[in-house]
N, C-alpha and C. Protein backbone atom coordinates (compact mmCIF):
# COMPACT_ATOMS: atom_id res chain seq x y z
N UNK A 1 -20.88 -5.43 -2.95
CA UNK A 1 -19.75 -5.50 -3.86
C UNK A 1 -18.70 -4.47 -3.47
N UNK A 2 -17.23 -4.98 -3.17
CA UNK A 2 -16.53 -3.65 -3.80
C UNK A 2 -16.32 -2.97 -4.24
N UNK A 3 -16.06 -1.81 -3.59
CA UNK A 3 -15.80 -0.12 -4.55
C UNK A 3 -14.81 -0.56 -5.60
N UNK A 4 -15.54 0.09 -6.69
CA UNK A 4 -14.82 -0.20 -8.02
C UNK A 4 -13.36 0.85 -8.34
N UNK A 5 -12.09 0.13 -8.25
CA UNK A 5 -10.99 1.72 -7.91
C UNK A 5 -10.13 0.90 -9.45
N UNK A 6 -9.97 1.52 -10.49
CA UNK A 6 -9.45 1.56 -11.42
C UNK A 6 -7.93 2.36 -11.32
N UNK A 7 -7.06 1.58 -12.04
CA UNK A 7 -5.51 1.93 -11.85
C UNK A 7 -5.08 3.58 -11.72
N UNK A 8 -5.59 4.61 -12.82
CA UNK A 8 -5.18 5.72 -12.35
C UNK A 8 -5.59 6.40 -11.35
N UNK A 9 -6.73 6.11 -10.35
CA UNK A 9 -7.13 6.27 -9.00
C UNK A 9 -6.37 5.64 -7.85
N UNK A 10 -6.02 4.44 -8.28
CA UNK A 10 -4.77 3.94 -7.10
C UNK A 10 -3.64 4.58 -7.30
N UNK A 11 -3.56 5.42 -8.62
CA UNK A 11 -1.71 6.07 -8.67
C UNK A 11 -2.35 7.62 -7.93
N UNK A 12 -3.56 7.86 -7.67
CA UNK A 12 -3.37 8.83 -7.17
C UNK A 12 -3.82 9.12 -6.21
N UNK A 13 -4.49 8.04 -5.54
CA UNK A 13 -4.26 7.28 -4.03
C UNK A 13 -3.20 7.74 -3.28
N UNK A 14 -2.42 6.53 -3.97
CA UNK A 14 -1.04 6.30 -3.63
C UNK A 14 0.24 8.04 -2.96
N UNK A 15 -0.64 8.30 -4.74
CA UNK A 15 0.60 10.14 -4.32
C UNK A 15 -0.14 11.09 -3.71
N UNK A 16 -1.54 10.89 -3.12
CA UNK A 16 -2.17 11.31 -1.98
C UNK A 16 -1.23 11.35 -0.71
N UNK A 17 -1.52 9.88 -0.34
CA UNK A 17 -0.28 9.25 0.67
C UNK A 17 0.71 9.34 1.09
N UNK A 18 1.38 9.56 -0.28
CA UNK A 18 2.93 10.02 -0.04
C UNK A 18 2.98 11.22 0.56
N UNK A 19 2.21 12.15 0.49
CA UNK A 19 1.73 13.47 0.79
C UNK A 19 1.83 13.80 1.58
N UNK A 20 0.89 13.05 2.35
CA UNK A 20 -0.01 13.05 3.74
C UNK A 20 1.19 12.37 4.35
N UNK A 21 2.26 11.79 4.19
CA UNK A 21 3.12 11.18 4.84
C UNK A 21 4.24 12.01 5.31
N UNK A 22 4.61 12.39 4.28
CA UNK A 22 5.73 13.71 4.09
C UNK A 22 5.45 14.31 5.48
N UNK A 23 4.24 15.04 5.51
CA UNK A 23 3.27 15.98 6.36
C UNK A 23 3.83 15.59 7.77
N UNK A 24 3.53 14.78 7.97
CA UNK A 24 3.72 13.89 9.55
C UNK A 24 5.05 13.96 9.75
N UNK A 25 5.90 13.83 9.01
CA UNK A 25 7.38 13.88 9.44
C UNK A 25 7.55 14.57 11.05
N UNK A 26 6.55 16.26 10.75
CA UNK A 26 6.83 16.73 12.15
C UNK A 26 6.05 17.01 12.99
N UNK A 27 4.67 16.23 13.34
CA UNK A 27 3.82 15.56 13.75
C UNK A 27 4.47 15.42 15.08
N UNK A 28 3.77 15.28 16.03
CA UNK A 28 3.44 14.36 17.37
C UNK A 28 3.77 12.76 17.24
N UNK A 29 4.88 11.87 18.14
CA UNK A 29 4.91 10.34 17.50
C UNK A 29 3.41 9.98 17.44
N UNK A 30 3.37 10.02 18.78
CA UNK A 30 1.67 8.93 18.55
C UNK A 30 1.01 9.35 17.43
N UNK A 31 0.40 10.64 17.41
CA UNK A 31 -0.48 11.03 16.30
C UNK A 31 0.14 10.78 15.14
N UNK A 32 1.44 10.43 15.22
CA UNK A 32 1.74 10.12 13.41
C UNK A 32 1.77 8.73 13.33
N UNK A 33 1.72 8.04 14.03
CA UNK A 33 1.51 6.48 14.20
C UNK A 33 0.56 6.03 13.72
N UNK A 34 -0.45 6.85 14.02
CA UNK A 34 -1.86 6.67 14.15
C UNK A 34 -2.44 6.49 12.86
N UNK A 35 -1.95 8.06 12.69
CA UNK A 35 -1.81 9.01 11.18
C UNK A 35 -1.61 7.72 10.13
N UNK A 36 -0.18 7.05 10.39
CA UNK A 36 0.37 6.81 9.20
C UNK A 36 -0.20 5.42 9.32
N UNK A 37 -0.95 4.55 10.30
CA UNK A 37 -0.94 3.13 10.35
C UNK A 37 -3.07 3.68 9.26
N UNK A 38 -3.34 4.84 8.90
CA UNK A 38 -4.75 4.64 9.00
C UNK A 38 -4.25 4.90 7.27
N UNK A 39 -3.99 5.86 6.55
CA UNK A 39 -2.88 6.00 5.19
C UNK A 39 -2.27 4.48 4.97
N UNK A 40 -1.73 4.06 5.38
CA UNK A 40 -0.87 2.70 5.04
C UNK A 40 -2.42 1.77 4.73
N UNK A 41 -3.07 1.75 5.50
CA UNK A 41 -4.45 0.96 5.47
C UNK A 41 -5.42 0.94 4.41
N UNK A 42 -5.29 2.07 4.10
CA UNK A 42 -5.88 2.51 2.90
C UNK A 42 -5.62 2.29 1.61
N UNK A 43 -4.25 2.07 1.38
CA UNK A 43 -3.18 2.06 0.48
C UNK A 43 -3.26 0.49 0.37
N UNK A 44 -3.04 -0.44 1.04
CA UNK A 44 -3.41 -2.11 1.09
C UNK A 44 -4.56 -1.82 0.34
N UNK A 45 -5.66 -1.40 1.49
CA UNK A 45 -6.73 -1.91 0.86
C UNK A 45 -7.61 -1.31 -0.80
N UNK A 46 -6.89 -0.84 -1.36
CA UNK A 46 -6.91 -0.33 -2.64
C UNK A 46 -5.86 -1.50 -3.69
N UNK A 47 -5.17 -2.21 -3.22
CA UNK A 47 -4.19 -2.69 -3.34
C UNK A 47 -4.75 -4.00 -3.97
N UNK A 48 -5.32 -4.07 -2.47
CA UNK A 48 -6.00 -5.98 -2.85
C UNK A 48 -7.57 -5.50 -3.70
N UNK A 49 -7.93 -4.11 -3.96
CA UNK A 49 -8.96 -4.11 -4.45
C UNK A 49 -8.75 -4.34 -6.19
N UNK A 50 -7.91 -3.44 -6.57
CA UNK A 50 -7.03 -3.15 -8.00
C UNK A 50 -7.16 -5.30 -8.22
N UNK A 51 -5.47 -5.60 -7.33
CA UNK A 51 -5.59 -6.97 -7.38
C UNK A 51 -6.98 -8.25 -8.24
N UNK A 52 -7.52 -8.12 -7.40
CA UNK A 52 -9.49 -8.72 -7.26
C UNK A 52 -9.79 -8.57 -8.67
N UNK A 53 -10.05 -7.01 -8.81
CA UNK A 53 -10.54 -7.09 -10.25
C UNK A 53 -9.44 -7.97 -11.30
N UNK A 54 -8.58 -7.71 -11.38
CA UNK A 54 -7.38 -7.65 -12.49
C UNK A 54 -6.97 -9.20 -12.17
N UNK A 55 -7.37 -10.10 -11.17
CA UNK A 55 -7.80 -11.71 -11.19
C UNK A 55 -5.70 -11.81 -10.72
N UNK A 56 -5.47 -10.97 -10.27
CA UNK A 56 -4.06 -10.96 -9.72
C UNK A 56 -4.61 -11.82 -8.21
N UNK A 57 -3.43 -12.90 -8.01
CA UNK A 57 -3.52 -13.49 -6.91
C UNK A 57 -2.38 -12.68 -6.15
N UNK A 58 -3.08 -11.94 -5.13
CA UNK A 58 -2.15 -10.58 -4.79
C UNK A 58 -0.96 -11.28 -2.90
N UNK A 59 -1.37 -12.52 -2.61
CA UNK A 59 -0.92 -13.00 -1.55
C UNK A 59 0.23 -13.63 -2.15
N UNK A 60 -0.19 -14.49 -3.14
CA UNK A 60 0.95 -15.21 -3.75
C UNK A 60 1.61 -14.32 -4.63
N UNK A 61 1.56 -13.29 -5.06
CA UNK A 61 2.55 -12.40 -5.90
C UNK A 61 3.16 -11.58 -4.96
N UNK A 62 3.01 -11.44 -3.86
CA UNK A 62 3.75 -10.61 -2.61
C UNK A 62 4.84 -11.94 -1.87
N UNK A 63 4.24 -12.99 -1.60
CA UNK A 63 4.96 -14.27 -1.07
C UNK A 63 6.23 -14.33 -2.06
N UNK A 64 5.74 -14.27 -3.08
CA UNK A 64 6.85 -14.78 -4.28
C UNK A 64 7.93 -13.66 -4.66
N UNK A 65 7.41 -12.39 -4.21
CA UNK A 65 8.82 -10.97 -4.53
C UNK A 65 8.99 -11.10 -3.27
N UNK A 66 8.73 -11.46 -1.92
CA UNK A 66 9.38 -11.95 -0.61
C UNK A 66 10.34 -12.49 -0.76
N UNK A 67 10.29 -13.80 -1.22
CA UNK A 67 10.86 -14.60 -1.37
C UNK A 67 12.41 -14.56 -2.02
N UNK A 68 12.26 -13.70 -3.71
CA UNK A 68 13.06 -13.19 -4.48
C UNK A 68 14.08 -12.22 -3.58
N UNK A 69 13.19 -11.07 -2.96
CA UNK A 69 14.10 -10.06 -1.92
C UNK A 69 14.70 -10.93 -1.06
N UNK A 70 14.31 -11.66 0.02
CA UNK A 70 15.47 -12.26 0.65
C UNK A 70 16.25 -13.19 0.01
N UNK A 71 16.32 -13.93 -1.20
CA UNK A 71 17.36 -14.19 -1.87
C UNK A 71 18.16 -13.61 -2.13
N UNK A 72 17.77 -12.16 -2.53
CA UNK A 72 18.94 -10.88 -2.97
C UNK A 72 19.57 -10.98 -2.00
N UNK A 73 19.67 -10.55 -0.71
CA UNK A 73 19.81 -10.48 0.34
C UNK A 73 21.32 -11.13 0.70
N UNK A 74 20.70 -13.00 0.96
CA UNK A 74 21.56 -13.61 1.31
C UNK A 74 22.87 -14.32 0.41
N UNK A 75 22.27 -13.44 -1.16
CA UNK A 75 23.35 -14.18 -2.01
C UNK A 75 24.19 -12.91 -2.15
């Protein structure tokens, strides 16, 4: 089964991340590539976990504010 991650653990996930992101600004490229593609990964996958439980169809609610943003866009 999936690790069970309840909403105020993904908000502080999340401002983990932001953190650890900041950080890298003056980092090495590669190593912050690296850095930031393994953080970004983490951050999804907490994402679609939250999602799962909470019976959110998390592909089609990302397709569909896609969708909305490039409307903004071109109108």
């Amino acid at each position: 089964m999936i690790e069970t991650i309840n909403g105020e653990k993904l908000i502080k996930n999340s401002e983990e991340i932001a953190q650890k992101i900041q950080k890298l600004q003056n980092s090495d490229p590669k190593s912050k590539k690296e850095e930031f593609s393994k953080l970004l990964s983490e951050l999804i996958f907490s994402a679609f976990v939250l999602a799962e439980q909470q019976g959110v169809d998390l592909e089609e609610s990302f397709l569909q504010e896609i969708d909305e943003m490039i409307l903004g866009f071109v109108t």
